[in-house]
N, C-alpha and C. Protein backbone atom coordinates (compact mmCIF):
# COMPACT_ATOMS: atom_id res chain seq x y z
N UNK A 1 14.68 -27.50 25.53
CA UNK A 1 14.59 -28.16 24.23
C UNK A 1 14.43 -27.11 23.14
N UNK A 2 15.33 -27.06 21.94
CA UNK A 2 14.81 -26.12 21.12
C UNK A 2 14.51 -27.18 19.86
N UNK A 3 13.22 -26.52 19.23
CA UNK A 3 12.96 -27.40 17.93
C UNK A 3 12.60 -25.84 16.90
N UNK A 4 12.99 -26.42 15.71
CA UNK A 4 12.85 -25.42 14.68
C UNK A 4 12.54 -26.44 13.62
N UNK A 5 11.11 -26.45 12.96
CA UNK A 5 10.73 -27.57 11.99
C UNK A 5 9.87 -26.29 11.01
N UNK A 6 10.93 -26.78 9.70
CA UNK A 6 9.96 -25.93 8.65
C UNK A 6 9.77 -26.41 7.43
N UNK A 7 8.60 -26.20 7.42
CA UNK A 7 7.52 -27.26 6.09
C UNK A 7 7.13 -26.50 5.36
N UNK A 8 6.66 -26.82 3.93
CA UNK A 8 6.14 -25.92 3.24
C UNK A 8 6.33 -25.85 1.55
N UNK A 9 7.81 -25.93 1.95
CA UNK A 9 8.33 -25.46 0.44
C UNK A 9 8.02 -26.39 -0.77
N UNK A 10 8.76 -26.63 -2.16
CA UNK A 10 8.43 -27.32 -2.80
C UNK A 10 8.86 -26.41 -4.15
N UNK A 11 8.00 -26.84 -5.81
CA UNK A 11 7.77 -26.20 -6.35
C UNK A 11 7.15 -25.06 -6.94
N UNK A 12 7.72 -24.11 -7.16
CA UNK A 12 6.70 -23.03 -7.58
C UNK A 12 6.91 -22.04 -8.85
N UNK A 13 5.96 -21.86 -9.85
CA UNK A 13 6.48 -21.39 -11.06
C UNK A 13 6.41 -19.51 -10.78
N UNK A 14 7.27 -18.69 -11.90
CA UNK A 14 7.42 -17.59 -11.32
C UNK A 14 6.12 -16.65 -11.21
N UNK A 15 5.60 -16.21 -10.33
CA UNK A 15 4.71 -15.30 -10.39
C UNK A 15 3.79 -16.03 -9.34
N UNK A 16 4.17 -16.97 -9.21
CA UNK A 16 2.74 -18.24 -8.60
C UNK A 16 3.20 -17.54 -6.67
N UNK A 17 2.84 -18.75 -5.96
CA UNK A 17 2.86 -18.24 -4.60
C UNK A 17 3.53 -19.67 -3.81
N UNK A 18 3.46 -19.63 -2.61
CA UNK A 18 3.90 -20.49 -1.43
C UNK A 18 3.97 -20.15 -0.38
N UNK A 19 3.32 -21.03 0.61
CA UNK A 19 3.55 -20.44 2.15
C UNK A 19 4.27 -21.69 2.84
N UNK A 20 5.29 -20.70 3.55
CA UNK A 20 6.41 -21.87 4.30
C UNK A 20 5.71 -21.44 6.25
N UNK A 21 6.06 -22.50 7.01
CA UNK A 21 5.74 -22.93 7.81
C UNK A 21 6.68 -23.12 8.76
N UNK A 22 6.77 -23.12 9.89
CA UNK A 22 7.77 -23.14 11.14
C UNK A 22 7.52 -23.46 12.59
N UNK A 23 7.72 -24.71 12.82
CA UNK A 23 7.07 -25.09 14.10
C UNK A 23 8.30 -24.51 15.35
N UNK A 24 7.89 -23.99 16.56
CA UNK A 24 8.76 -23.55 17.17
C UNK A 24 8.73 -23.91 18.67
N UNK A 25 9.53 -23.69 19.31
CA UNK A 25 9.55 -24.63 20.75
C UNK A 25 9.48 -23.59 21.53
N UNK A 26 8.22 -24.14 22.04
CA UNK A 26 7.49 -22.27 23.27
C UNK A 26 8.57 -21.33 24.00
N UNK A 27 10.12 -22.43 24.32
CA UNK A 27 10.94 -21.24 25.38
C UNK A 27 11.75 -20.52 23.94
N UNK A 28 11.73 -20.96 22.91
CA UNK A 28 12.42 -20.05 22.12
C UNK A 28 11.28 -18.71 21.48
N UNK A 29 10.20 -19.46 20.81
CA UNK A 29 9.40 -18.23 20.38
C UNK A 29 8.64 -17.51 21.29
N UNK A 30 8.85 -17.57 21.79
CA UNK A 30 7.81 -16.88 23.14
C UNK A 30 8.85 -15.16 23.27
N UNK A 31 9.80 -15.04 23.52
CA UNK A 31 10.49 -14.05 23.80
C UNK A 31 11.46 -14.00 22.97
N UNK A 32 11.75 -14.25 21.69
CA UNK A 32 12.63 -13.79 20.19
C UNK A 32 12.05 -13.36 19.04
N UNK A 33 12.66 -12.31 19.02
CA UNK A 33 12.42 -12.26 17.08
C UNK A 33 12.72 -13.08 16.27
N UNK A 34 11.69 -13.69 15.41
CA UNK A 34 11.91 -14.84 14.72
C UNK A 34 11.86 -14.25 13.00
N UNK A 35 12.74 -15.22 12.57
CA UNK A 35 12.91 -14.56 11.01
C UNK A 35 12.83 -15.85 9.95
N UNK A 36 13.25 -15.26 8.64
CA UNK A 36 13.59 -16.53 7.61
C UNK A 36 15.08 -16.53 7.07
N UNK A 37 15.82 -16.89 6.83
CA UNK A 37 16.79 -17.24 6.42
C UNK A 37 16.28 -17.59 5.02
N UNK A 38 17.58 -17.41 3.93
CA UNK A 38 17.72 -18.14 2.35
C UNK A 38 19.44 -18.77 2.92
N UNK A 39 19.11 -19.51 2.19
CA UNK A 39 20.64 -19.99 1.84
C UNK A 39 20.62 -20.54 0.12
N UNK A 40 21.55 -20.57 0.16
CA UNK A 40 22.07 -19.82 -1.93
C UNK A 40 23.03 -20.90 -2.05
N UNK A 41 23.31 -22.01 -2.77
CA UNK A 41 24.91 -22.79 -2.92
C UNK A 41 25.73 -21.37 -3.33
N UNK A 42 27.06 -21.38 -2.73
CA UNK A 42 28.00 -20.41 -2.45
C UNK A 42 27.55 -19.55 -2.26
N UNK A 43 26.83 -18.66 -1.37
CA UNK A 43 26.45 -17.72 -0.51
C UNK A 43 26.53 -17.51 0.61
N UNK A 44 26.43 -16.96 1.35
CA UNK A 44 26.25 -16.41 2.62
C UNK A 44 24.36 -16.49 3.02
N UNK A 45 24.15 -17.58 4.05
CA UNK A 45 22.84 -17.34 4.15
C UNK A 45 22.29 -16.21 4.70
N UNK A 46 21.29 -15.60 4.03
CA UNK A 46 20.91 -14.11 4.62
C UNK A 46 19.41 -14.05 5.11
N UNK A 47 19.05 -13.33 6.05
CA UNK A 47 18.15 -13.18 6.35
C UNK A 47 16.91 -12.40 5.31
N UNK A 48 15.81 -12.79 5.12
CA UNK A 48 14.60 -12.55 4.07
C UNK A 48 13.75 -11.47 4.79
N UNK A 49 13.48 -12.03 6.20
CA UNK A 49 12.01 -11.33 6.94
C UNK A 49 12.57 -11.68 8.28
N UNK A 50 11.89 -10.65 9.09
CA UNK A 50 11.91 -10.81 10.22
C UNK A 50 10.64 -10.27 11.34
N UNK A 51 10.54 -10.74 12.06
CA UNK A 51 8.98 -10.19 12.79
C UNK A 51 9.24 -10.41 14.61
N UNK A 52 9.31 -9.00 15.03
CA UNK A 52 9.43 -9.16 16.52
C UNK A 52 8.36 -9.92 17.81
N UNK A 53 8.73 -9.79 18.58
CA UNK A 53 7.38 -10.02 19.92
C UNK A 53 5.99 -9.12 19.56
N UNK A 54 6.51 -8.04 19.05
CA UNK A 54 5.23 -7.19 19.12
C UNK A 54 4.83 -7.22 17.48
N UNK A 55 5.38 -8.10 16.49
CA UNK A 55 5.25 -8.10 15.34
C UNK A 55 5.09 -6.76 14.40
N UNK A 56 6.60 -6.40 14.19
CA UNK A 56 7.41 -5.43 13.28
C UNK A 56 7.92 -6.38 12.15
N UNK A 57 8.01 -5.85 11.25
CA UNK A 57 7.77 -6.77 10.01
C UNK A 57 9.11 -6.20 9.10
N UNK A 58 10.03 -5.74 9.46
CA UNK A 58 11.51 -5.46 8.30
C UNK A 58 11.28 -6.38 7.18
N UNK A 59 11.71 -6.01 5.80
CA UNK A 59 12.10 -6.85 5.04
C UNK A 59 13.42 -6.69 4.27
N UNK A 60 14.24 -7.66 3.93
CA UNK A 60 15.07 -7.01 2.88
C UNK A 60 14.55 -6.31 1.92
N UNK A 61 15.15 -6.06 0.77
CA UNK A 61 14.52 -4.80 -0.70
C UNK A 61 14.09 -5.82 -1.50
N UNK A 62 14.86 -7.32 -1.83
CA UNK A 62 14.05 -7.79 -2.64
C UNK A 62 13.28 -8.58 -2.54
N UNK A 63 12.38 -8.80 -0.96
CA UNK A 63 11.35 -9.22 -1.16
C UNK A 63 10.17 -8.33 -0.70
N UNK A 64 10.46 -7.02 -0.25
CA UNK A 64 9.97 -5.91 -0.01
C UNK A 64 8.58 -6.07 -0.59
N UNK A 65 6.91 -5.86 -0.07
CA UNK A 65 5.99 -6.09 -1.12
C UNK A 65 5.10 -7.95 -1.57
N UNK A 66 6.46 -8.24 -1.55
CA UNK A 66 5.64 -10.13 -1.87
C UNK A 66 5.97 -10.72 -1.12
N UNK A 67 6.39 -10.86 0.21
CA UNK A 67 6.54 -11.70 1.05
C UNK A 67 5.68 -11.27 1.92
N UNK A 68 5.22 -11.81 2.84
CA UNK A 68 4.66 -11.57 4.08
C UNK A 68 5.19 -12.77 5.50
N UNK A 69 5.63 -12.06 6.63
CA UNK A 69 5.92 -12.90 7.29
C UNK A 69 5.33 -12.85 8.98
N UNK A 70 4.60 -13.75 9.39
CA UNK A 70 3.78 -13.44 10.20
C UNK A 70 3.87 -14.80 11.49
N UNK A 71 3.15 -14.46 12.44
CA UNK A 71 3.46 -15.52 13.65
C UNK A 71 2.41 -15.55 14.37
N UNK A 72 2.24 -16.91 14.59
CA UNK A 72 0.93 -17.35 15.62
C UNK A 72 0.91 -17.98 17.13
N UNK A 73 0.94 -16.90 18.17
CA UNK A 73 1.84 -16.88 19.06
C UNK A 73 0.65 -17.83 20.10
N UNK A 74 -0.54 -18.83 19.77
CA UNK A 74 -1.56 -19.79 20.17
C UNK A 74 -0.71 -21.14 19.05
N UNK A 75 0.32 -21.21 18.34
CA UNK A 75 0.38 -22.14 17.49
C UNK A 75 2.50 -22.24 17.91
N UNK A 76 2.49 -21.28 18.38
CA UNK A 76 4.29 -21.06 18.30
C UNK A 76 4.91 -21.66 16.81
N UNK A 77 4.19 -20.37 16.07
CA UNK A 77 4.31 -20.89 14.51
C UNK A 77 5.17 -19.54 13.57
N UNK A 78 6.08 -19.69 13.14
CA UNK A 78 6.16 -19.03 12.13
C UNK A 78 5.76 -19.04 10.68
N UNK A 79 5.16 -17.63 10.14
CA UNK A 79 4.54 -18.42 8.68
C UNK A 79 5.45 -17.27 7.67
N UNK A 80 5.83 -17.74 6.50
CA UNK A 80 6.27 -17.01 5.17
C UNK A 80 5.65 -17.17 4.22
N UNK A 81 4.69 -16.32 3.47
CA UNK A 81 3.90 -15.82 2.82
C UNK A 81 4.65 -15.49 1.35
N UNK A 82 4.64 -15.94 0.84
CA UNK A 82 5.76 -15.63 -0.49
C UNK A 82 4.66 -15.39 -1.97
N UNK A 83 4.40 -14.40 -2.30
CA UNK A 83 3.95 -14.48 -3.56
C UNK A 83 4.74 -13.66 -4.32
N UNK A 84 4.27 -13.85 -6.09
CA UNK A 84 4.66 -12.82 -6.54
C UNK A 84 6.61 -13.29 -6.89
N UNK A 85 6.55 -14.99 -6.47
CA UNK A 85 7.64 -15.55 -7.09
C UNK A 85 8.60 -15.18 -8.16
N UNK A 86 9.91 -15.45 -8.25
CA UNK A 86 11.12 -15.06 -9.03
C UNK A 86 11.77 -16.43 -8.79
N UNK A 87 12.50 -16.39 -9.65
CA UNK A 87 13.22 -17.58 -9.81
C UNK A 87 14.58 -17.45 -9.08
N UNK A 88 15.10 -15.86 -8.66
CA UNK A 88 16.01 -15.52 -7.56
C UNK A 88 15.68 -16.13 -5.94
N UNK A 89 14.36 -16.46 -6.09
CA UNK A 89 13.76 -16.99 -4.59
C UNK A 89 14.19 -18.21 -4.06
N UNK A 90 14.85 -18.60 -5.45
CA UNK A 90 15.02 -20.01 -5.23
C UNK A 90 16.23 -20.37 -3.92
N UNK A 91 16.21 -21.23 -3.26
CA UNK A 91 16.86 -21.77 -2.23
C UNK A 91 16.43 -22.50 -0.87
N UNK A 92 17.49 -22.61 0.06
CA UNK A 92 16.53 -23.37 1.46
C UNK A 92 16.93 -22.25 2.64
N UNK A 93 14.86 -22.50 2.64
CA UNK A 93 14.94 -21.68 3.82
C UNK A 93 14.68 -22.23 5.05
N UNK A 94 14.83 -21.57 6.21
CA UNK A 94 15.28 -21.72 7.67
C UNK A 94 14.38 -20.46 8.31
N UNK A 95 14.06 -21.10 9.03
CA UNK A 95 13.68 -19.77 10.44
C UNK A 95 14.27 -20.27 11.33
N UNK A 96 14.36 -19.19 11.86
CA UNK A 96 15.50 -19.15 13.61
C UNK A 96 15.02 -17.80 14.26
N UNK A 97 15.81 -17.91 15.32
CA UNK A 97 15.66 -16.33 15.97
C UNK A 97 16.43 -15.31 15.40
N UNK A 98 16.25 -13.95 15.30
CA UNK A 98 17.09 -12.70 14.90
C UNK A 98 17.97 -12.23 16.65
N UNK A 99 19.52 -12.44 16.24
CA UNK A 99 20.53 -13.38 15.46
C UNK A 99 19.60 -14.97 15.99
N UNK A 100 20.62 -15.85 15.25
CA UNK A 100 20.32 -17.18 15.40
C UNK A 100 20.85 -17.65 16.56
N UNK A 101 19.86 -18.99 16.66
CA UNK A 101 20.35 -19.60 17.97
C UNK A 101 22.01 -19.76 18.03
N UNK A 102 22.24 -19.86 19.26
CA UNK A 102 23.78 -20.23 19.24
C UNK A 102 23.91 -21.83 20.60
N UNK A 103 23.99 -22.78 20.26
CA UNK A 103 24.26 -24.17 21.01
C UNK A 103 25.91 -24.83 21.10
N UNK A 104 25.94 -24.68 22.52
CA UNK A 104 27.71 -25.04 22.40
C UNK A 104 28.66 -24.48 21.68
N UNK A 105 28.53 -23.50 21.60
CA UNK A 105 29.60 -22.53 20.86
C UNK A 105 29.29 -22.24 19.14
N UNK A 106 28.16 -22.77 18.92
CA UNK A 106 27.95 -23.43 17.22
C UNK A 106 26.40 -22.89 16.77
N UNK A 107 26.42 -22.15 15.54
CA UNK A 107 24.97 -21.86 15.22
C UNK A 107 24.22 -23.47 15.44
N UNK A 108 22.89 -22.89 15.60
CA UNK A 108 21.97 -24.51 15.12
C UNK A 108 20.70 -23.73 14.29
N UNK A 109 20.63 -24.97 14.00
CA UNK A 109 19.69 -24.63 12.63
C UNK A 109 19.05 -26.05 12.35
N UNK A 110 17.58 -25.83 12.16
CA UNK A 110 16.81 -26.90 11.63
C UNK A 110 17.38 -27.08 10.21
N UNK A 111 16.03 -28.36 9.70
CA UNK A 111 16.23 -28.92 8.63
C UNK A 111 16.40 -28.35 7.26
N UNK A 112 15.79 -27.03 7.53
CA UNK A 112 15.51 -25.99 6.13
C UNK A 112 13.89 -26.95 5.35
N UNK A 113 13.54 -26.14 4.37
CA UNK A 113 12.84 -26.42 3.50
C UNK A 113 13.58 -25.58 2.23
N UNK A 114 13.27 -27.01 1.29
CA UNK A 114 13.92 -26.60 0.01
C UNK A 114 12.37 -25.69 -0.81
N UNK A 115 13.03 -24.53 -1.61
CA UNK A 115 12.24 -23.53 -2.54
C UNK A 115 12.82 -23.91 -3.53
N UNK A 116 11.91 -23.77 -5.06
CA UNK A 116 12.33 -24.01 -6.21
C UNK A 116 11.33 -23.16 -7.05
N UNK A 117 12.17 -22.37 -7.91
CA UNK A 117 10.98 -21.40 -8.52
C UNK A 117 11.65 -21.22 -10.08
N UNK A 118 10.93 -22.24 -11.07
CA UNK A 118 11.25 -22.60 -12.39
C UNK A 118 9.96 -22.45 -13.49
N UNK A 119 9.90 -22.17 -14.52
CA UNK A 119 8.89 -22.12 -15.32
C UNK A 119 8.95 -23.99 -16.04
């Protein structure tokens, strides 16, 4: 069974904070690097953060500093730590594994949580 459920998001004005949330299904997080995804209308969704088994913490450059992305391996939880908001933050994010799952020939991907970062 794989489940990927992520809660969290919402509104947030720039500078303010948010922590996104990621419920994960023990045979997937147990042995993957788990990350965050953005997705952008007309973009390419890209990866934000990523955090291994032994929790190594890469970030892209622009969230380098205000994100924090961390995992609770008693909760099979992923968490995204976002402060220090921009209104570039804005979009829906996703956690999955680093690469993403692949099911029947086809990425899968949970529900996302929508981000919104407006004054």
């Amino acid at each position: 069974q794989v489940q990927l459920v992520e809660s969290g998001g919402g509104w947030g004005q720039p500078g303010g904070s948010l922590r996104l949330s990621c419920a994960v299904s023990e045979n997937i997080f147990q042995s993957n690097t788990m990350g965050w995804y953005r997705q952008v209308p007309g973009k390419a969704r890209e990866l934000v953060a990523r955090i291994t088994t032994g929790s190594l913490t890469p970030y892209i450059h622009s969230v380098q500093g205000r994100f924090i992305i961390s995992r609770d391996a008693a909760k099979n939880a992923v968490y995204l730590q976002m402060n220090g908001l921009k209104t570039e933050d804005t979009g829906t994010y996703y956690c999955n594994t680093v690469p993403w799952i692949i099911r029947n020939s086809r990425p899968w991907w949970g529900q996302g949580t929508q981000v919104t970062v407006s004054s």
